[in-house]
Protein backbone atom coordinates (compact mmCIF):
# COMPACT_ATOMS: atom_id res chain seq x y z
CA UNK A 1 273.95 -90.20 62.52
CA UNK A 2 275.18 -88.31 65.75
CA UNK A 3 274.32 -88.51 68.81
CA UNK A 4 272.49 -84.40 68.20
CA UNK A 5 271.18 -85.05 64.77
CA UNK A 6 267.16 -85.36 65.55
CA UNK A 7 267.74 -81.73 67.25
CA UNK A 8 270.09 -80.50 64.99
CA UNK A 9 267.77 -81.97 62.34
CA UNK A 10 264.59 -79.63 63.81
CA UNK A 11 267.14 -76.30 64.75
CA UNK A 12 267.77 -76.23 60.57
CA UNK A 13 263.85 -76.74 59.91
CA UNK A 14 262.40 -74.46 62.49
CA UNK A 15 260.61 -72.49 60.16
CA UNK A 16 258.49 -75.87 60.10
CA UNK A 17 258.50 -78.00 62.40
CA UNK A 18 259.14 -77.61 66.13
CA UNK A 19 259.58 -79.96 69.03
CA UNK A 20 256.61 -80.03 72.05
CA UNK A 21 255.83 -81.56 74.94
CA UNK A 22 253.21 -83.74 74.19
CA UNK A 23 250.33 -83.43 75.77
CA UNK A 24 247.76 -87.03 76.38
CA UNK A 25 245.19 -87.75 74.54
CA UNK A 26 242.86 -90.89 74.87
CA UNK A 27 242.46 -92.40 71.38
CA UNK A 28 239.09 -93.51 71.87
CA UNK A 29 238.69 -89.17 72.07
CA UNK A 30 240.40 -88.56 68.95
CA UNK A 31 238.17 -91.39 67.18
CA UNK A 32 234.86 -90.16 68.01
CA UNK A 33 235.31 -86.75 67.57
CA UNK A 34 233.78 -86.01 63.71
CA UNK A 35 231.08 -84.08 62.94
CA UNK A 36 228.37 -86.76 62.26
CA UNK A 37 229.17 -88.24 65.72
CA UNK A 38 228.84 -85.12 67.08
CA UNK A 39 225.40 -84.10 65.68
CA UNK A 40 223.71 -87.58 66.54
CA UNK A 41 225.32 -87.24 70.62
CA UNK A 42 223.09 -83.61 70.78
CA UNK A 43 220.21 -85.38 68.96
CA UNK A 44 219.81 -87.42 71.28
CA UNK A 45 220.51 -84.81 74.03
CA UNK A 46 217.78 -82.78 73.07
CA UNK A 47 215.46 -85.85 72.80
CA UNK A 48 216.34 -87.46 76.65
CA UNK A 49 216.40 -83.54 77.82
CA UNK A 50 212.63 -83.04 76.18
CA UNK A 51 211.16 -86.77 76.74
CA UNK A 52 213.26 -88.37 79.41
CA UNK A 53 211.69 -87.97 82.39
CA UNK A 54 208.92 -90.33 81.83
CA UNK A 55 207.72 -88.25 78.72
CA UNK A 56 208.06 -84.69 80.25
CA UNK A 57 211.10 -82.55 79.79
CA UNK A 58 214.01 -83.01 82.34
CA UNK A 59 213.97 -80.13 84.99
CA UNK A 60 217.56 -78.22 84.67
CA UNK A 61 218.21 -78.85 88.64
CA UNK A 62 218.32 -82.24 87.15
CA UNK A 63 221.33 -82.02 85.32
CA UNK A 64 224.61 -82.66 86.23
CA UNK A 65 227.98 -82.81 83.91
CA UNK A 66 230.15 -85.86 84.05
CA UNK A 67 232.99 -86.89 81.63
CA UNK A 68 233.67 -90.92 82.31
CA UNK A 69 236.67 -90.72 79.57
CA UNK A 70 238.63 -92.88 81.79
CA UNK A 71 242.12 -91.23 83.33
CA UNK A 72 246.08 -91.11 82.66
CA UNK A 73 247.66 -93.32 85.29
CA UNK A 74 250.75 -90.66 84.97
CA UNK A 75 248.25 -87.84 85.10
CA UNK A 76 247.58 -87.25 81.38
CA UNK A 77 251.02 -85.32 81.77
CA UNK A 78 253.29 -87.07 79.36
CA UNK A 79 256.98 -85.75 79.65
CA UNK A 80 258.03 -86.91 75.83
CA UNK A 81 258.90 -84.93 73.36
CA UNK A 82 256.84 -84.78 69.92
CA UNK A 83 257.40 -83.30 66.70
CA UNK A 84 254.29 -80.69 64.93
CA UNK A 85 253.51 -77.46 62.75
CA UNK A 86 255.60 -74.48 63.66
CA UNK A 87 252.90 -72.12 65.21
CA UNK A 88 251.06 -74.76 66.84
CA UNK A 89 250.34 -74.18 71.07
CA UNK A 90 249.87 -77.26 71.93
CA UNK A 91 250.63 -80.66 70.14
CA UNK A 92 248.73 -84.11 71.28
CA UNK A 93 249.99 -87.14 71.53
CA UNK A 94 247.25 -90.51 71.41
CA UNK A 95 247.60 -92.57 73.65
CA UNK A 96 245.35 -95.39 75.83
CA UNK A 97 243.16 -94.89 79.25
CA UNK A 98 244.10 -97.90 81.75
């Protein structure tokens, strides 16, 4: 193998596969995210919004969004290449919060 053959390799298979910058991920994000996990998180939304301030309904000027995902040290911008679908916009890569 050459020194060009991983591009040369995708150039003759274009029509399915293409080469991305990857974009990051945190795998404890691409674990959770199914449909059962989802339903029981706004479950229990509804429930704390309706009961959670000691029985009565939370007031919406309450409510505040937060996402404590953790960060990217580098930014979440990862400059590596990754191989996906032809077609696709944007192609993840996994990888851990620090």
């Amino acid at each position: 193998m050459g020194q060009n053959w991983c591009s040369h390799f995708i150039e003759r298979h274009s029509d399915q596969i293409h080469a991305f910058h990857g974009h990051g991920i945190d795998a404890v994000q691409t674990r959770s995210a199914n449909e059962a996990t989802n339903k029981a998180w706004y479950n229990l939304l509804e429930e704390v919004l309706q009961t959670g301030d000691k029985g009565g309904p939370i007031a919406p000027e309450c409510m505040y969004g937060a996402d404590e995902t953790g960060f990217q040290p580098n930014g979440g911008d990862v400059q590596e290449k990754v191989i996906g679908a032809t077609g696709q916009k944007v192609q993840y890569q996994v990888q851990d919060s620090s």
